[in-house]
Structure formats: C-alpha cells, structure tokens
PDB file of N, CA and C in Angstrom:
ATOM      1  N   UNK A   1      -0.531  -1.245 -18.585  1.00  0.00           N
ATOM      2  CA  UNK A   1      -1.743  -0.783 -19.224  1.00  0.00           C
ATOM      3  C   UNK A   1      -1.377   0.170 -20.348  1.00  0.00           C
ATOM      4  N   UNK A   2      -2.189   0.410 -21.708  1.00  0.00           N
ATOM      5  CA  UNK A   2      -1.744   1.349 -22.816  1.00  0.00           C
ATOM      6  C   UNK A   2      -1.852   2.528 -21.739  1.00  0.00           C
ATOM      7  N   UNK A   3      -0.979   3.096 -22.665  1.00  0.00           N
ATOM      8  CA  UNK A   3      -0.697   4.512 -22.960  1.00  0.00           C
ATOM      9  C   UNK A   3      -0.263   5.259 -21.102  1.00  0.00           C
ATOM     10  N   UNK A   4      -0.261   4.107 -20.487  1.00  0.00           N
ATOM     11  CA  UNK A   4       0.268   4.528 -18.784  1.00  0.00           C
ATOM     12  C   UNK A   4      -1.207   4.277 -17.806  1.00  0.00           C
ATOM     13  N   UNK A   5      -2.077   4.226 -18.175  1.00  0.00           N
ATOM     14  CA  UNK A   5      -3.482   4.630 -17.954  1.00  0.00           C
ATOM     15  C   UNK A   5      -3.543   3.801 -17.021  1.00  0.00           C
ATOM     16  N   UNK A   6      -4.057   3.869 -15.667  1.00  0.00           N
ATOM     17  CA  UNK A   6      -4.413   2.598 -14.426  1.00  0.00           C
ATOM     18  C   UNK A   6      -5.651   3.551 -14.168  1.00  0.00           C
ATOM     19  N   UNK A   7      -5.785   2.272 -12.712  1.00  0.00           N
ATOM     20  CA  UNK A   7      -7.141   2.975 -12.302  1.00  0.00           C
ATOM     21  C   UNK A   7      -7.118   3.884 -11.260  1.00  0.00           C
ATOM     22  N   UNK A   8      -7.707   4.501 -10.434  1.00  0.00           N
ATOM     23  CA  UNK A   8      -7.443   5.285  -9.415  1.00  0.00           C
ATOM     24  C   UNK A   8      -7.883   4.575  -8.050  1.00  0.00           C
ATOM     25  N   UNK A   9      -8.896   3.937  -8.311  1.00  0.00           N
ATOM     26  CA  UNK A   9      -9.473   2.580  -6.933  1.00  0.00           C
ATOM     27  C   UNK A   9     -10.119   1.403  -7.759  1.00  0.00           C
ATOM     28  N   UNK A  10      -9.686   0.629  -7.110  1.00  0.00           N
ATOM     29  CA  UNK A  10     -10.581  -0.664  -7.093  1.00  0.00           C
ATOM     30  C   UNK A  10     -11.632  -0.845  -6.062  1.00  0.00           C
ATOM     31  N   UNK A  11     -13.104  -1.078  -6.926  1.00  0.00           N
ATOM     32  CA  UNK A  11     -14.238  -1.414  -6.007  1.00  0.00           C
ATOM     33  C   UNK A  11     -14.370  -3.027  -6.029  1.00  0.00           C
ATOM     34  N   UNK A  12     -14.649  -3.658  -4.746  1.00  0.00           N
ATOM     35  CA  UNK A  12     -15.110  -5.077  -4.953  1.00  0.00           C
ATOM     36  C   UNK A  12     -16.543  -5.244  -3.310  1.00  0.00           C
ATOM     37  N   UNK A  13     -16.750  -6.177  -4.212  1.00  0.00           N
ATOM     38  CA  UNK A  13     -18.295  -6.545  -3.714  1.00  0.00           C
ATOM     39  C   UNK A  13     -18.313  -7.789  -3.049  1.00  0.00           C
ATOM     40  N   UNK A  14     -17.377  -8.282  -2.398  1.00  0.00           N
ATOM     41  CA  UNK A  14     -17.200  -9.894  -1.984  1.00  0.00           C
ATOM     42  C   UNK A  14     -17.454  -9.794  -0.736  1.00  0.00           C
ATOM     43  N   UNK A  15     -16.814  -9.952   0.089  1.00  0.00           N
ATOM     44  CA  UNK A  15     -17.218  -9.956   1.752  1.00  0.00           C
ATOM     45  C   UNK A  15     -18.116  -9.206   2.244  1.00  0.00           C
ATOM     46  N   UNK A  16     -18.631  -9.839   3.453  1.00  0.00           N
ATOM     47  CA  UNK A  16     -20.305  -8.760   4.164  1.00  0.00           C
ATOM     48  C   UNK A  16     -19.197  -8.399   5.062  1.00  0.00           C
ATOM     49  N   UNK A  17     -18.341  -7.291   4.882  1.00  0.00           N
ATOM     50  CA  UNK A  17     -18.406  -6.522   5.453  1.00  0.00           C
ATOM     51  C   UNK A  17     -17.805  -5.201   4.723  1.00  0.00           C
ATOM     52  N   UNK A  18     -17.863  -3.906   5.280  1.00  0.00           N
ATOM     53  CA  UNK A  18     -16.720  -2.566   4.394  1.00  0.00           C
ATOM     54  C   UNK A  18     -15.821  -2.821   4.809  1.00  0.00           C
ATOM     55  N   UNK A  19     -14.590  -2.475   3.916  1.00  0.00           N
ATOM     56  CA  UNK A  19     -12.662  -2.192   4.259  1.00  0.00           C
ATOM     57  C   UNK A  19     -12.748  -1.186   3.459  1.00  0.00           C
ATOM     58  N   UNK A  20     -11.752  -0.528   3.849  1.00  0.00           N
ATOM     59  CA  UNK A  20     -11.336   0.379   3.120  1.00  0.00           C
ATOM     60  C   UNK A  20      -9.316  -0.039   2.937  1.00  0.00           C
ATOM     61  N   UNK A  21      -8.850   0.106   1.874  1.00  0.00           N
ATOM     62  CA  UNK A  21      -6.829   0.016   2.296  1.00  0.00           C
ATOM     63  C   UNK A  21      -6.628   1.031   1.478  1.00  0.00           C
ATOM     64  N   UNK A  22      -5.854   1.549   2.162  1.00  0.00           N
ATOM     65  CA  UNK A  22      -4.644   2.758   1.607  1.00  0.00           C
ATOM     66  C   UNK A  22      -4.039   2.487   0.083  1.00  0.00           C
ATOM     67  N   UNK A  23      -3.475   3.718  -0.489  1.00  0.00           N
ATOM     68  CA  UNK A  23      -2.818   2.983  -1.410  1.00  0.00           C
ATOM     69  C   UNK A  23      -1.669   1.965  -1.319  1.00  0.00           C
ATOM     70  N   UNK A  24      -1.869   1.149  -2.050  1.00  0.00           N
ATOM     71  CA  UNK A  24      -0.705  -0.105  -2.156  1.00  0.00           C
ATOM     72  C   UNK A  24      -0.012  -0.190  -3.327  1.00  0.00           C
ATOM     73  N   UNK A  25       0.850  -0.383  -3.101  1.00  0.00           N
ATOM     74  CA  UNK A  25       1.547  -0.908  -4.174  1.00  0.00           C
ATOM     75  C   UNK A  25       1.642  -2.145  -4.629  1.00  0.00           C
ATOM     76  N   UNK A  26       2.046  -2.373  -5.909  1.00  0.00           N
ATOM     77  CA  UNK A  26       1.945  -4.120  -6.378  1.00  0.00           C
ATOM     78  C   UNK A  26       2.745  -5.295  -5.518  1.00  0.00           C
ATOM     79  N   UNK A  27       3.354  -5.018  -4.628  1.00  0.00           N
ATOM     80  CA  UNK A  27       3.896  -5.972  -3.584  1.00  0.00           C
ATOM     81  C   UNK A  27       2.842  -5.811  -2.591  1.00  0.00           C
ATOM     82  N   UNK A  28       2.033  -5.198  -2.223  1.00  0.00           N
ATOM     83  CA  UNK A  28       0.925  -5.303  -1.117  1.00  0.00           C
ATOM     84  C   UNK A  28       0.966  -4.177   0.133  1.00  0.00           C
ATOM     85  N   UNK A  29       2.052  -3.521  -0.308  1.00  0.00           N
ATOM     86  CA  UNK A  29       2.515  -2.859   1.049  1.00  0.00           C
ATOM     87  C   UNK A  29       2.191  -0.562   0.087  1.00  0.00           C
ATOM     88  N   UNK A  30       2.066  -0.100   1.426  1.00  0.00           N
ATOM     89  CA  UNK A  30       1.575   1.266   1.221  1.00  0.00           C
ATOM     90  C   UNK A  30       2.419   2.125   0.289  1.00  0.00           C
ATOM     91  N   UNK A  31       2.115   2.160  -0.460  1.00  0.00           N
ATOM     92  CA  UNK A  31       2.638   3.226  -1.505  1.00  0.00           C
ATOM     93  C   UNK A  31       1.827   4.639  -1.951  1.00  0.00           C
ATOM     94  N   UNK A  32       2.338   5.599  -1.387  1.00  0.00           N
ATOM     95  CA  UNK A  32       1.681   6.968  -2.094  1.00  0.00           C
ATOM     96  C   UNK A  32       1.194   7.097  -3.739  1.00  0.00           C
ATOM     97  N   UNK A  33       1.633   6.057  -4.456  1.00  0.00           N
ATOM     98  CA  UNK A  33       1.354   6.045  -6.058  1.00  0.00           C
ATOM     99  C   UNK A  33       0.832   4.965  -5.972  1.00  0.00           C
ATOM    100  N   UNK A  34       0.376   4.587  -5.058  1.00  0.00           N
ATOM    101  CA  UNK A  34      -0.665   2.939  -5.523  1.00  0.00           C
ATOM    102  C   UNK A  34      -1.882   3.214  -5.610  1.00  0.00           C
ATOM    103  N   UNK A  35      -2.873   1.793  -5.352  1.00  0.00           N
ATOM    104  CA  UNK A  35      -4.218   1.982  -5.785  1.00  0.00           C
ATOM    105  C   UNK A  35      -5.296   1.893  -4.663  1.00  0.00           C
ATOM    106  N   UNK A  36      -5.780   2.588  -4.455  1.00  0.00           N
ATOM    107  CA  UNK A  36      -6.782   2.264  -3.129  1.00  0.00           C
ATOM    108  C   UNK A  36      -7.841   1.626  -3.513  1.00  0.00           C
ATOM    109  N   UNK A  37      -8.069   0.715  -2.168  1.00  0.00           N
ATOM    110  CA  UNK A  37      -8.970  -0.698  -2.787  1.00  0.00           C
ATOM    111  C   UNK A  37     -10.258  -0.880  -1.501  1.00  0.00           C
ATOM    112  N   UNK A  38     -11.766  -0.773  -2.135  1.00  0.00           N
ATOM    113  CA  UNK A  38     -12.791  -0.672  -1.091  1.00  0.00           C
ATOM    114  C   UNK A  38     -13.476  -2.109  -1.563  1.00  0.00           C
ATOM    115  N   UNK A  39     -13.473  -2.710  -0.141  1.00  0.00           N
ATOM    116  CA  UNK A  39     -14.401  -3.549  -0.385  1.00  0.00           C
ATOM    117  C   UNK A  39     -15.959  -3.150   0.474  1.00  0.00           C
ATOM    118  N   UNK A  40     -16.789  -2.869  -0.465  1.00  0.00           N
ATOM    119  CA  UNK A  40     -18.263  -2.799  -0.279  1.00  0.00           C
ATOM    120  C   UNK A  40     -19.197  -4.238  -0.352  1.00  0.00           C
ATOM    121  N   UNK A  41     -19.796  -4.628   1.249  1.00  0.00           N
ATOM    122  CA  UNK A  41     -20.355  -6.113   1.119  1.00  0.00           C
ATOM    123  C   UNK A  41     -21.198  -5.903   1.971  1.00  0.00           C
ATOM    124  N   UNK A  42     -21.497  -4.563   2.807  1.00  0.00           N
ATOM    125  CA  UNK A  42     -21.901  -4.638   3.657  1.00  0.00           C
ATOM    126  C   UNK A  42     -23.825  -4.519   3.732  1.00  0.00           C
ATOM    127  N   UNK A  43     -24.040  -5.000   2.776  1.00  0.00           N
ATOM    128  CA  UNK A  43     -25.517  -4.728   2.176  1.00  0.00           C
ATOM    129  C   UNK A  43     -26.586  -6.142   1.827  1.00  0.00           C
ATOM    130  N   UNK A  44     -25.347  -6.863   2.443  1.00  0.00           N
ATOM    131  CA  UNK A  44     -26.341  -8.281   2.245  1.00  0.00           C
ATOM    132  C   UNK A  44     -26.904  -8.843   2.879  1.00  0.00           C
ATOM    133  N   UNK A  45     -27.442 -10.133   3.119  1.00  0.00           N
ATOM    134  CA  UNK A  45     -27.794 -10.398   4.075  1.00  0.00           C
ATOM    135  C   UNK A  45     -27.676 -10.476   5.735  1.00  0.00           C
ATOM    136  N   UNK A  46     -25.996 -10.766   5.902  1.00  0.00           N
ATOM    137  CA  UNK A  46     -25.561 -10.358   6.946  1.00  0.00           C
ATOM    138  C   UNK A  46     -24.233  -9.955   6.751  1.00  0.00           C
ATOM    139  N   UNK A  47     -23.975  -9.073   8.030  1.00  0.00           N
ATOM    140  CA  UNK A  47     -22.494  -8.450   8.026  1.00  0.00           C
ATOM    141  C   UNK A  47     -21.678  -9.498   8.924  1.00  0.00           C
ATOM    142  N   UNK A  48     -20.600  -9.710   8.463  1.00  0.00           N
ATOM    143  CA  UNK A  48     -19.695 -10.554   9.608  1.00  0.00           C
ATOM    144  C   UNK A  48     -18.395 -10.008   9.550  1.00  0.00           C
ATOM    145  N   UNK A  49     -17.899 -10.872  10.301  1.00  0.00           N
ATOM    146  CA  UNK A  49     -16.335  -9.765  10.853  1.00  0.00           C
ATOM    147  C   UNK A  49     -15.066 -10.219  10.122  1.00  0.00           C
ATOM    148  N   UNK A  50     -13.926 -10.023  10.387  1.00  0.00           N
ATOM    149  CA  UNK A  50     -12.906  -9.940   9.376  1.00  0.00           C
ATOM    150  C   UNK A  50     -12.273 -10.940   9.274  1.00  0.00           C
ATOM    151  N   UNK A  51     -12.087 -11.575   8.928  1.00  0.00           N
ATOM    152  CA  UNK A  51     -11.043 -13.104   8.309  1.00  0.00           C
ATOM    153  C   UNK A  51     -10.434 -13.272   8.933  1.00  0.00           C
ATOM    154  N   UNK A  52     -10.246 -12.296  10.408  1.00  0.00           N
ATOM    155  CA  UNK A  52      -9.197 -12.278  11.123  1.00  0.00           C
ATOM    156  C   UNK A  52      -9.050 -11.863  12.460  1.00  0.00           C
ATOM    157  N   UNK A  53      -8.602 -11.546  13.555  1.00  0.00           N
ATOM    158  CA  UNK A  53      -8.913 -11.505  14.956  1.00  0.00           C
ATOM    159  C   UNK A  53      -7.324 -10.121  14.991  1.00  0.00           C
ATOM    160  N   UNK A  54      -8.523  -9.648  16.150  1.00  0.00           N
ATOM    161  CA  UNK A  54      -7.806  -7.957  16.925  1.00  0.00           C
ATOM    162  C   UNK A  54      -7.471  -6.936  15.899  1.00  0.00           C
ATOM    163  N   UNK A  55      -6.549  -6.203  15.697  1.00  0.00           N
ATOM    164  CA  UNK A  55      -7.096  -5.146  15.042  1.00  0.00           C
ATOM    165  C   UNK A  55      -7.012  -5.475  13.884  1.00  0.00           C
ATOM    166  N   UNK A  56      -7.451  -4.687  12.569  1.00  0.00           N
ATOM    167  CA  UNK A  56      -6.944  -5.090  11.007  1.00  0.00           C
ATOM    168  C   UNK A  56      -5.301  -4.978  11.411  1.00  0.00           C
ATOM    169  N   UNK A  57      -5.093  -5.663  10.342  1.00  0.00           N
ATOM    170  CA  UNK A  57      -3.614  -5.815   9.683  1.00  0.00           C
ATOM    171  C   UNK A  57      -3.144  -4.317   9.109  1.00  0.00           C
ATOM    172  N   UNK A  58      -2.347  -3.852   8.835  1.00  0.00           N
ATOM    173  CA  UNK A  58      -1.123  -2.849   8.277  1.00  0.00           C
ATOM    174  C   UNK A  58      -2.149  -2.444   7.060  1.00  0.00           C
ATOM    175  N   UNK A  59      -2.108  -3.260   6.138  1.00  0.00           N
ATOM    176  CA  UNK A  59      -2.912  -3.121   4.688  1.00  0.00           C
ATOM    177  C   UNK A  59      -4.206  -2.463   5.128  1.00  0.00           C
ATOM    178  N   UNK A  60      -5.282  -2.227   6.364  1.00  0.00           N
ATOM    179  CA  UNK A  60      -6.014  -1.944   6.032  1.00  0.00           C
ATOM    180  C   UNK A  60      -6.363  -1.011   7.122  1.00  0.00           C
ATOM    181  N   UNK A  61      -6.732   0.467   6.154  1.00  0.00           N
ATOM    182  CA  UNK A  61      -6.832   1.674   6.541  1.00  0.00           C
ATOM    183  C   UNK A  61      -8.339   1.676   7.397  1.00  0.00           C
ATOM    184  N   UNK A  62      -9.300   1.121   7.225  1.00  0.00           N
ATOM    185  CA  UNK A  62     -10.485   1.054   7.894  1.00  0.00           C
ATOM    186  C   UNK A  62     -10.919  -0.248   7.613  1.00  0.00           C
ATOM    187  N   UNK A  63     -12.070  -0.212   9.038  1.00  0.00           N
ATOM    188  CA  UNK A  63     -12.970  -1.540   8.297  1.00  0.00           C
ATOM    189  C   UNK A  63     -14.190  -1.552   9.604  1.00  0.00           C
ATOM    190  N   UNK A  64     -15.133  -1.175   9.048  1.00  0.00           N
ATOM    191  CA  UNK A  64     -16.504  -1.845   9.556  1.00  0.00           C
ATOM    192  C   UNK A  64     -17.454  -2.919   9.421  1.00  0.00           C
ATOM    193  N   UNK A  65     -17.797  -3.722  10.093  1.00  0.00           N
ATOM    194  CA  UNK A  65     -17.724  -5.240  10.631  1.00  0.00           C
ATOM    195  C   UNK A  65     -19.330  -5.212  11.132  1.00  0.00           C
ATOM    196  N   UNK A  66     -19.871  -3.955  11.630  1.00  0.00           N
ATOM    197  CA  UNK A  66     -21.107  -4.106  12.565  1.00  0.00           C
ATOM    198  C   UNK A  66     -22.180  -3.425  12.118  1.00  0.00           C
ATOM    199  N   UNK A  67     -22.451  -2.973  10.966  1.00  0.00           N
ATOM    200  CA  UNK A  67     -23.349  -1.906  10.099  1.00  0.00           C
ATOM    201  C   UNK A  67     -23.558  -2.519   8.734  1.00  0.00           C
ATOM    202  N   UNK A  68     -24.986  -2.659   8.455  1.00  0.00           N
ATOM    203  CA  UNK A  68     -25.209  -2.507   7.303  1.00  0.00           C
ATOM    204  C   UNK A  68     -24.826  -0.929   6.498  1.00  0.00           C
ATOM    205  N   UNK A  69     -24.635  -1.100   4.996  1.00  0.00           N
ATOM    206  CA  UNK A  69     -24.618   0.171   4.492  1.00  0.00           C
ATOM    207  C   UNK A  69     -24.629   0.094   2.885  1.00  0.00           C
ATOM    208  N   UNK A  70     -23.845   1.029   2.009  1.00  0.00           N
ATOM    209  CA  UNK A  70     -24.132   1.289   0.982  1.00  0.00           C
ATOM    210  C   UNK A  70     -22.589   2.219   0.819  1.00  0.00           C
ATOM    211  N   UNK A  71     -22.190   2.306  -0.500  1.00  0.00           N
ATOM    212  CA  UNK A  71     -20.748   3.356  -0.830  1.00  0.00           C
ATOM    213  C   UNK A  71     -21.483   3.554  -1.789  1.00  0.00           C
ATOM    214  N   UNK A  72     -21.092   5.262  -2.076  1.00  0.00           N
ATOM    215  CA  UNK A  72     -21.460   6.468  -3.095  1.00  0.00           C
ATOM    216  C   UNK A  72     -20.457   6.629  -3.246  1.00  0.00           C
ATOM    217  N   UNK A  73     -19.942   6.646  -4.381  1.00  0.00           N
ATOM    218  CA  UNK A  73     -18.681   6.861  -5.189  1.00  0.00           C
ATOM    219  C   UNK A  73     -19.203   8.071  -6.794  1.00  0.00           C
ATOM    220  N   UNK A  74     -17.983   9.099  -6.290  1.00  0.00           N
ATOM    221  CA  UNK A  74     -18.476   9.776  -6.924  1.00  0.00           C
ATOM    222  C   UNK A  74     -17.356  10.443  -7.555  1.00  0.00           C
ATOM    223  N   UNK A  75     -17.321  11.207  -8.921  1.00  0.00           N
ATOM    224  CA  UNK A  75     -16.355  11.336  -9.771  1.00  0.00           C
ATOM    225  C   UNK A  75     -16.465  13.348 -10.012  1.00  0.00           C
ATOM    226  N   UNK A  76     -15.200  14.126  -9.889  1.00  0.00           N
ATOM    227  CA  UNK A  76     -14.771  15.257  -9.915  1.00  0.00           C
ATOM    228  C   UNK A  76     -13.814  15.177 -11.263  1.00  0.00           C
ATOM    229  N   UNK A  77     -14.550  15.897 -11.893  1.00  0.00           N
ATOM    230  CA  UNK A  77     -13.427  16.314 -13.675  1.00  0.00           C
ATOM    231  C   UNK A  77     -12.820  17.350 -13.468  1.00  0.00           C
ATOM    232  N   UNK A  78     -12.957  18.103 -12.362  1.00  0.00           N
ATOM    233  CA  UNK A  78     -12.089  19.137 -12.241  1.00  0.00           C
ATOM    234  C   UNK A  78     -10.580  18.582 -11.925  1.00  0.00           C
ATOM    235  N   UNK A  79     -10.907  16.891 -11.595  1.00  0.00           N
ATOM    236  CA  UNK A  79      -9.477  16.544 -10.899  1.00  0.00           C
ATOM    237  C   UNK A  79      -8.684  16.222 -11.968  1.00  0.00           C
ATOM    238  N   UNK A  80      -8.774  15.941 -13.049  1.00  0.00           N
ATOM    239  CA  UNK A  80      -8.313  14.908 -13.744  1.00  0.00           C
ATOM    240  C   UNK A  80      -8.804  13.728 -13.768  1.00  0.00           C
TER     241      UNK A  80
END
C-alpha cells in the first residue's frame, strides 16, 4: 500500500453469524502486527452456525452463532 498505510481491521458482512479473529498475518496465522478481521452477519434474517463443527478453529478469537445483533465500531484520534 502507498506510503506504508494498511488498515487497522477489516469489516465484512457475509455470513449470519459474528466472528471475531485476532490479528493475522498474510499467511493466515496470528501475528501481533496483523489485521483483525470481524465478520458482522448477524442481523439478517437468520443466524446459523459456523462452516464448521466443535470449537472454532485457531484463527478465530470469538464467534457467536445464537444471537441476533449489530457492531458499533468506533474511531479514537487520540490513537493515531
């Protein structure tokens, strides 16, 4: 990206359900300098469960499956 500039999270809107993952790095795996990535879906018609069976996988720091909801994302300039 110019001048070094990335993002700080990625929001996506695809699946009915929330995840939340840690930062990652560009191979997929947890990196303290990666990008944390929320998927917000949980607002549609229905919520369903994860692509996948027993607990999440490594990649993913949370995930609710059984709640409708909504993410407030909100921005601090004191941070940088």
């Amino acid at each position: 990206m110019a001048g070094g500039a990335r993002p700080d999270l990625v929001l996506n809107g695809h699946d009915h359900l929330y995840a939340r993952m840690p930062a990652l790095g560009p191979d997929g795996q947890a990196d303290p300098d990666g990008i944390v990535q929320v998927i917000a879906g949980a607002g549609g018609r229905e919520v369903v469960g994860l692509p996948f069976a027993g607990d999440p996988p490594g990649r993913t720091a949370f995930a609710d499956t059984g709640r409708f909801g909504l993410v407030r994302v909100g921005w601090d300039a004191t941070r940088g």
